[in-house]
PDB file of N, CA and C in Angstrom:
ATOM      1  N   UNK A   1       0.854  -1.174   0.000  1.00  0.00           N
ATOM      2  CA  UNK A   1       0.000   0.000   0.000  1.00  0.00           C
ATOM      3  C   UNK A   1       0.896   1.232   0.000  1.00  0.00           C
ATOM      4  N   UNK A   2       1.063   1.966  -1.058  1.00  0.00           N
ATOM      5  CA  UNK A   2       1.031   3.307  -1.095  1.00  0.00           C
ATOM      6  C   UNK A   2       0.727   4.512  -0.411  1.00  0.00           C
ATOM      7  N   UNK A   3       0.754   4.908   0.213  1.00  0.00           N
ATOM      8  CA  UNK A   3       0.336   6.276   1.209  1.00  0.00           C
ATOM      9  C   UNK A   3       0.827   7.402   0.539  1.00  0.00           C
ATOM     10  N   UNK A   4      -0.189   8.624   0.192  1.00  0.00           N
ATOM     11  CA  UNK A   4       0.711   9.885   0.150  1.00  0.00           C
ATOM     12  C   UNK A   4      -0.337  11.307   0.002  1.00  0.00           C
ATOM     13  N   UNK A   5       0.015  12.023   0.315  1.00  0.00           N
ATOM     14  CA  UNK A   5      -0.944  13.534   0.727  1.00  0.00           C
ATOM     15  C   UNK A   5      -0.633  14.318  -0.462  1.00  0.00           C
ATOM     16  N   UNK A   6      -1.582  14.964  -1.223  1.00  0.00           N
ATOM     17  CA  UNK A   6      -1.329  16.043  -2.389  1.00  0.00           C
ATOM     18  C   UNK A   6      -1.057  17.095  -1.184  1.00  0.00           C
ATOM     19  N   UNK A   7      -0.714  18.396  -2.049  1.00  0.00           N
ATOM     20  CA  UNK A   7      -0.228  19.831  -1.017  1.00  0.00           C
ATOM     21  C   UNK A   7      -2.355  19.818  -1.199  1.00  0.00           C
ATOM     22  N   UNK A   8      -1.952  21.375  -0.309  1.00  0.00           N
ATOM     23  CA  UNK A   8      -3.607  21.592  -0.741  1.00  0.00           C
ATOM     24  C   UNK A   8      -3.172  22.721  -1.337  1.00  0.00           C
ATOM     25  N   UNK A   9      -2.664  23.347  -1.730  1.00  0.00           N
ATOM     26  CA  UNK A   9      -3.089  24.413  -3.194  1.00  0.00           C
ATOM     27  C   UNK A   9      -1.128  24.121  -4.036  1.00  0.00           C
ATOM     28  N   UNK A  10      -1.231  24.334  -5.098  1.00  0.00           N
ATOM     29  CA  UNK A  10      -0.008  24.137  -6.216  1.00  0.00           C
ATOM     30  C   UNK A  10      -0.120  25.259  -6.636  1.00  0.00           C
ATOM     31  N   UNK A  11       1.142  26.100  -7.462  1.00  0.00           N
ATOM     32  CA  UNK A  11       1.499  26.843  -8.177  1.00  0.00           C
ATOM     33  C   UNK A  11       1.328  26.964  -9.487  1.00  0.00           C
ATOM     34  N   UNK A  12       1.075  27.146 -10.536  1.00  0.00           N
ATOM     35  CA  UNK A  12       0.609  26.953 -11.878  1.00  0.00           C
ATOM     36  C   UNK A  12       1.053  28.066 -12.669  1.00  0.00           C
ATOM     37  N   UNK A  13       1.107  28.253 -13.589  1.00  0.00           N
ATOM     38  CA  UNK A  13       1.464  29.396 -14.706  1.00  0.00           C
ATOM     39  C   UNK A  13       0.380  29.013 -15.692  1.00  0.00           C
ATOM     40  N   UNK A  14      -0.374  30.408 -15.533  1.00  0.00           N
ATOM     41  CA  UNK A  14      -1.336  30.631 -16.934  1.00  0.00           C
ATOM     42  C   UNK A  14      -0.142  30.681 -18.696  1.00  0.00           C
ATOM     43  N   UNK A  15      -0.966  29.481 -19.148  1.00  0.00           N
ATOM     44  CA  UNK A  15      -0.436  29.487 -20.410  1.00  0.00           C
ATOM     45  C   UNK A  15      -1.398  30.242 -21.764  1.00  0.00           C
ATOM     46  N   UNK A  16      -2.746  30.035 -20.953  1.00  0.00           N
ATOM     47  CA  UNK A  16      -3.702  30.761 -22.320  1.00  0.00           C
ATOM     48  C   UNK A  16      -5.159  31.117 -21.356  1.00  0.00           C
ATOM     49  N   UNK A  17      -4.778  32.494 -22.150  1.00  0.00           N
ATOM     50  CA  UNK A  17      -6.482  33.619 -21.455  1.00  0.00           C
ATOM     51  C   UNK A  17      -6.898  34.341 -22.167  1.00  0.00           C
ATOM     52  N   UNK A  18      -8.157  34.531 -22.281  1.00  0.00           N
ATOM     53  CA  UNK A  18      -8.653  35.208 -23.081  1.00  0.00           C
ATOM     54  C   UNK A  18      -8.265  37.127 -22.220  1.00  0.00           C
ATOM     55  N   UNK A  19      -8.241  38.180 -23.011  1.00  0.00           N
ATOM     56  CA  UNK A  19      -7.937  39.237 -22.145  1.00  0.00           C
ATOM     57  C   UNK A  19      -9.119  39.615 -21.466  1.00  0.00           C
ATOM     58  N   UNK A  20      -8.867  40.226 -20.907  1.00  0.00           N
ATOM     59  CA  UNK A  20     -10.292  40.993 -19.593  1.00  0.00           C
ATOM     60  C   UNK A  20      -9.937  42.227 -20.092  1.00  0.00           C
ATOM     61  N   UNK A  21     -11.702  42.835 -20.492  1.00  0.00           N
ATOM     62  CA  UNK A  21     -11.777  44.318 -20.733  1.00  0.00           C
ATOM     63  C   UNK A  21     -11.972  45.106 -19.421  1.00  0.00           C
ATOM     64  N   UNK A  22     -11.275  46.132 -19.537  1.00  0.00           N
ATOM     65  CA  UNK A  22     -11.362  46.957 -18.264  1.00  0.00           C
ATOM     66  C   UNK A  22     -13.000  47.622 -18.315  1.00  0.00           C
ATOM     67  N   UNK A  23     -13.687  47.555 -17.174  1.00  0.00           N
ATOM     68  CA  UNK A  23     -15.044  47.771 -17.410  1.00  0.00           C
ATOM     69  C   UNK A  23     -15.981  46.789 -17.507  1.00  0.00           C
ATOM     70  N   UNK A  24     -15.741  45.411 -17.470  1.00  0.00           N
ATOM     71  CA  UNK A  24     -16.840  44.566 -18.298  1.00  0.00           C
ATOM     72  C   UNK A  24     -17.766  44.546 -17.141  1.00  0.00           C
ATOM     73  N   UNK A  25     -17.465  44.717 -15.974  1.00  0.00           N
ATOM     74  CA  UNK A  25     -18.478  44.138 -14.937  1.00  0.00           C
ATOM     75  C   UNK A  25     -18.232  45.644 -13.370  1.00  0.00           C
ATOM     76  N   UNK A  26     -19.094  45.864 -13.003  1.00  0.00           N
ATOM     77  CA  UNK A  26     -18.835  46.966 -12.162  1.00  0.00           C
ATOM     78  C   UNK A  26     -18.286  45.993 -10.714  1.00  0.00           C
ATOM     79  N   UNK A  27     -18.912  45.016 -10.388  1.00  0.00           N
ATOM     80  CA  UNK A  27     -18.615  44.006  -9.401  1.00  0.00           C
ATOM     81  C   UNK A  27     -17.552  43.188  -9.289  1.00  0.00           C
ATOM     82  N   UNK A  28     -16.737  43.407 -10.053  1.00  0.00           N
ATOM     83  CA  UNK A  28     -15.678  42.090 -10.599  1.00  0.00           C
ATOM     84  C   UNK A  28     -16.198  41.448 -11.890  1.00  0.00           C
ATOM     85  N   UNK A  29     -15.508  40.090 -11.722  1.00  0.00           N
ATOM     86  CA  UNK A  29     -15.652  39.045 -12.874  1.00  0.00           C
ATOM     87  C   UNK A  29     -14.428  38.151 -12.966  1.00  0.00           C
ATOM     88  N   UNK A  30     -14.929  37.061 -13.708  1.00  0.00           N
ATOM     89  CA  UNK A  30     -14.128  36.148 -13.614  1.00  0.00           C
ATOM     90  C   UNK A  30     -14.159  35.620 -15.519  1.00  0.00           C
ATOM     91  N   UNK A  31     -12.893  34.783 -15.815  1.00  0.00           N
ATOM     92  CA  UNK A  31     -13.194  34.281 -17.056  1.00  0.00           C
ATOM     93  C   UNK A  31     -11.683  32.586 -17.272  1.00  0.00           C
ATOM     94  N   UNK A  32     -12.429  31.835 -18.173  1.00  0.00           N
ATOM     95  CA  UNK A  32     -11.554  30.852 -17.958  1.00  0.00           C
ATOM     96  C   UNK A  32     -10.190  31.089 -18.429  1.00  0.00           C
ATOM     97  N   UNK A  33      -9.409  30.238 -17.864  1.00  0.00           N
ATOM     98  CA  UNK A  33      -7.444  29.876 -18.248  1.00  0.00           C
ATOM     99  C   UNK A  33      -7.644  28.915 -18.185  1.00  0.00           C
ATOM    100  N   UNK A  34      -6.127  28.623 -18.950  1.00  0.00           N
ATOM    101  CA  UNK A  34      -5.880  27.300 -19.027  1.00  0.00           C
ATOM    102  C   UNK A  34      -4.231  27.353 -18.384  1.00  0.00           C
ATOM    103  N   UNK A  35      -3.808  26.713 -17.767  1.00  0.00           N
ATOM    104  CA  UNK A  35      -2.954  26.564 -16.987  1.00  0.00           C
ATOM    105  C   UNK A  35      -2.007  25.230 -17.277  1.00  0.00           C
ATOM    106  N   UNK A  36      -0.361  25.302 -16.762  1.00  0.00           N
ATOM    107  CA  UNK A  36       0.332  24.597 -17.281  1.00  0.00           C
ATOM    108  C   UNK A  36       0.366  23.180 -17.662  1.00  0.00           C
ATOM    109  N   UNK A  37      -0.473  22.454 -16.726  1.00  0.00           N
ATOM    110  CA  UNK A  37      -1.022  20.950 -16.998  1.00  0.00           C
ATOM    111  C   UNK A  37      -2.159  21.132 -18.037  1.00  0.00           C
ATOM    112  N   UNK A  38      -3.094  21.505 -18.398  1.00  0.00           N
ATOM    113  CA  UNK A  38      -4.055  21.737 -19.196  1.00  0.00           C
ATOM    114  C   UNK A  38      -5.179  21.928 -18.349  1.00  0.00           C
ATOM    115  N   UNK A  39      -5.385  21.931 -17.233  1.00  0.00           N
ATOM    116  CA  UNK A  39      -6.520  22.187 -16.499  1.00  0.00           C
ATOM    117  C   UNK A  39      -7.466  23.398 -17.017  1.00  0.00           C
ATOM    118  N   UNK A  40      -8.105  23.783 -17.251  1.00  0.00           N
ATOM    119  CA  UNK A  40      -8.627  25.495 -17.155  1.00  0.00           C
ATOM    120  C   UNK A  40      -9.469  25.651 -15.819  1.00  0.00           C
ATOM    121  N   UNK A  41      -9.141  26.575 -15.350  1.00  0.00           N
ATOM    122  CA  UNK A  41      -9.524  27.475 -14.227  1.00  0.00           C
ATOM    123  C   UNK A  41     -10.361  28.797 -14.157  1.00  0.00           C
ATOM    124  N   UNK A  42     -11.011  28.866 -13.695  1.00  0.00           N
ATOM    125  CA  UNK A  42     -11.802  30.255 -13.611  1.00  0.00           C
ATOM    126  C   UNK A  42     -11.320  31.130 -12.649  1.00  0.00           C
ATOM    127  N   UNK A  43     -10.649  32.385 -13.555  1.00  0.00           N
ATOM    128  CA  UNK A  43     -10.170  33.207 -12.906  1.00  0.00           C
ATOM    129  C   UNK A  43     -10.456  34.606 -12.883  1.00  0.00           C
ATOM    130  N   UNK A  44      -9.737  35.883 -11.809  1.00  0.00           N
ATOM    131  CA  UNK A  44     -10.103  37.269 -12.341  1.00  0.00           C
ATOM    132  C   UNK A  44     -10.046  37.573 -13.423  1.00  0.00           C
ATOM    133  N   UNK A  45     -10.932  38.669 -13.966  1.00  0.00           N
ATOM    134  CA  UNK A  45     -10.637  39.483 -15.168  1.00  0.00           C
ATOM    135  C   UNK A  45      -8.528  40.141 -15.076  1.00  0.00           C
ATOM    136  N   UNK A  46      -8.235  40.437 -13.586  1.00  0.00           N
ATOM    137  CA  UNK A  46      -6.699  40.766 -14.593  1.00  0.00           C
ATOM    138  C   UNK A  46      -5.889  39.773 -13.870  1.00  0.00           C
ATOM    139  N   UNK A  47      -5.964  38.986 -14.219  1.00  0.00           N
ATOM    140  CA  UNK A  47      -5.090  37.509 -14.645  1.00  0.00           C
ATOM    141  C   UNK A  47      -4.721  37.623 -16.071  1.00  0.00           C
ATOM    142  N   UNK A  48      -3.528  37.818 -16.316  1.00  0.00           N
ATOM    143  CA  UNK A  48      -2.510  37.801 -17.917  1.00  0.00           C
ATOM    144  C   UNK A  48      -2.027  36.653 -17.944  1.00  0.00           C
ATOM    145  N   UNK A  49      -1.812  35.758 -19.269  1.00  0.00           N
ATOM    146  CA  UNK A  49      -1.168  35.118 -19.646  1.00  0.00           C
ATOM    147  C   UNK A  49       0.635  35.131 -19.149  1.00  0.00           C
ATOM    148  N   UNK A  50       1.194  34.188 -18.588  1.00  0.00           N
ATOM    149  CA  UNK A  50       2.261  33.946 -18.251  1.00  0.00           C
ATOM    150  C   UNK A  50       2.840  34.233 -16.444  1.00  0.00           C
ATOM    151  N   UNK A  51       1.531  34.826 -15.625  1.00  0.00           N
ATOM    152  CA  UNK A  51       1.110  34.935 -14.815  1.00  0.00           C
ATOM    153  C   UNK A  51       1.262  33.987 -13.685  1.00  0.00           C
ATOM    154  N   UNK A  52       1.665  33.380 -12.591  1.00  0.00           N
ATOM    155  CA  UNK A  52       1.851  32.329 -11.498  1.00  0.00           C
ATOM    156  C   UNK A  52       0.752  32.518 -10.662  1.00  0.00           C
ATOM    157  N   UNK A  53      -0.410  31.590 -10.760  1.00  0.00           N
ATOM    158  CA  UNK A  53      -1.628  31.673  -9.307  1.00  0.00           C
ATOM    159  C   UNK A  53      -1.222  30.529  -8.496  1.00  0.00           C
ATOM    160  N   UNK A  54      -2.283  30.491  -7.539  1.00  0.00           N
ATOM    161  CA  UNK A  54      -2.466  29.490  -6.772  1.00  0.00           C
ATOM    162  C   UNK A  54      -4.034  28.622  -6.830  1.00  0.00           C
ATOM    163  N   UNK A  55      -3.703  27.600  -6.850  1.00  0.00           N
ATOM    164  CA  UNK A  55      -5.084  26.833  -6.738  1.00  0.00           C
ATOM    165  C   UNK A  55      -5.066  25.976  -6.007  1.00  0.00           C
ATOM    166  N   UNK A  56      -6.476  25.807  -5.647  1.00  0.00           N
ATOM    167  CA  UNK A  56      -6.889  24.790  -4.817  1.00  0.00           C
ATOM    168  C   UNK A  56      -6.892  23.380  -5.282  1.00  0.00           C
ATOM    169  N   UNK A  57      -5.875  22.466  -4.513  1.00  0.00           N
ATOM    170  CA  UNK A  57      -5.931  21.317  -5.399  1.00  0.00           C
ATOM    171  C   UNK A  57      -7.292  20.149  -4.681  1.00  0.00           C
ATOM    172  N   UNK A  58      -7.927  20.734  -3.918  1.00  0.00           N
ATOM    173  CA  UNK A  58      -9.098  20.116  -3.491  1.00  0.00           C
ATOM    174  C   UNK A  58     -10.484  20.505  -4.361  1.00  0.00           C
ATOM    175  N   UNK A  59     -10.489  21.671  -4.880  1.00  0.00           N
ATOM    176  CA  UNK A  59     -11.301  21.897  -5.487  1.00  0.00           C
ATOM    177  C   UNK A  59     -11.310  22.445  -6.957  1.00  0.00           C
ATOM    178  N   UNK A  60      -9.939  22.809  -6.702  1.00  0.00           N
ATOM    179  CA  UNK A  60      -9.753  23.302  -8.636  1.00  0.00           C
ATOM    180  C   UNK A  60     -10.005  24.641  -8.803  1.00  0.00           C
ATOM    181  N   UNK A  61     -10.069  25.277  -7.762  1.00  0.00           N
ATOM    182  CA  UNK A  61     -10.679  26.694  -7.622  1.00  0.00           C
ATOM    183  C   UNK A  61      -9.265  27.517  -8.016  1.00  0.00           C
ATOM    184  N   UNK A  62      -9.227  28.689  -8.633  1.00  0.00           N
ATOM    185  CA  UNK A  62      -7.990  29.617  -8.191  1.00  0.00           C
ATOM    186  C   UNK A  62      -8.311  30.299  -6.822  1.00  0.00           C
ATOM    187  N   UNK A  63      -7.018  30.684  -6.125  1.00  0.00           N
ATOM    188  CA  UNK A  63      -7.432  31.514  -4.754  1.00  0.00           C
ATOM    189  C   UNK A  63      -6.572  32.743  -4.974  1.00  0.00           C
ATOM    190  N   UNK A  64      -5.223  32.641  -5.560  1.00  0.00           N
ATOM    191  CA  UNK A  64      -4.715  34.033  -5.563  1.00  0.00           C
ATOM    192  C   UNK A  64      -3.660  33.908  -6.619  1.00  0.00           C
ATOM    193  N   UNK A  65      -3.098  35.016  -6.730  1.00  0.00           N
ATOM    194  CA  UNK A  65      -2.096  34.968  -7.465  1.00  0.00           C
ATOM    195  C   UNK A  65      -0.403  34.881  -6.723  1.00  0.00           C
ATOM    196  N   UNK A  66       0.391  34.111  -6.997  1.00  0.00           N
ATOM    197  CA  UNK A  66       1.792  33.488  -6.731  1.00  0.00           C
ATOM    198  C   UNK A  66       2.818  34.544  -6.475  1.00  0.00           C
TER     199      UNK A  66
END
């Protein structure tokens, strides 16, 4: 038997985002990435391409940026 614990959040580098218009939402907003494994993530509007976040590896969520 094998035993072993993931971290709970990993480091990632956005590889592909669509851009965020300044303005689109008065509240925030969010829009998908795709990140170095291929995952895509839903993230802020200013999240740029080439960018380091953090995610939740329990849920897949982004929480901040790296």
């Amino acid at each position: 038997v094998i035993d072993f614990e993931l971290p709970i959040t990993v480091k990632l580098t956005v590889v592909e985002v669509d851009p965020g218009v300044k303005g689109d939402t008065a509240q925030g907003g969010s829009k998908p990435a795709t990140v170095d494994t291929g995952a895509v993530v839903t993230v802020p509007l200013f999240i740029e391409r080439g960018q380091e976040i953090m995610v939740d590896t329990r849920t897949g969520q982004y929480m901040s940026r790296a």
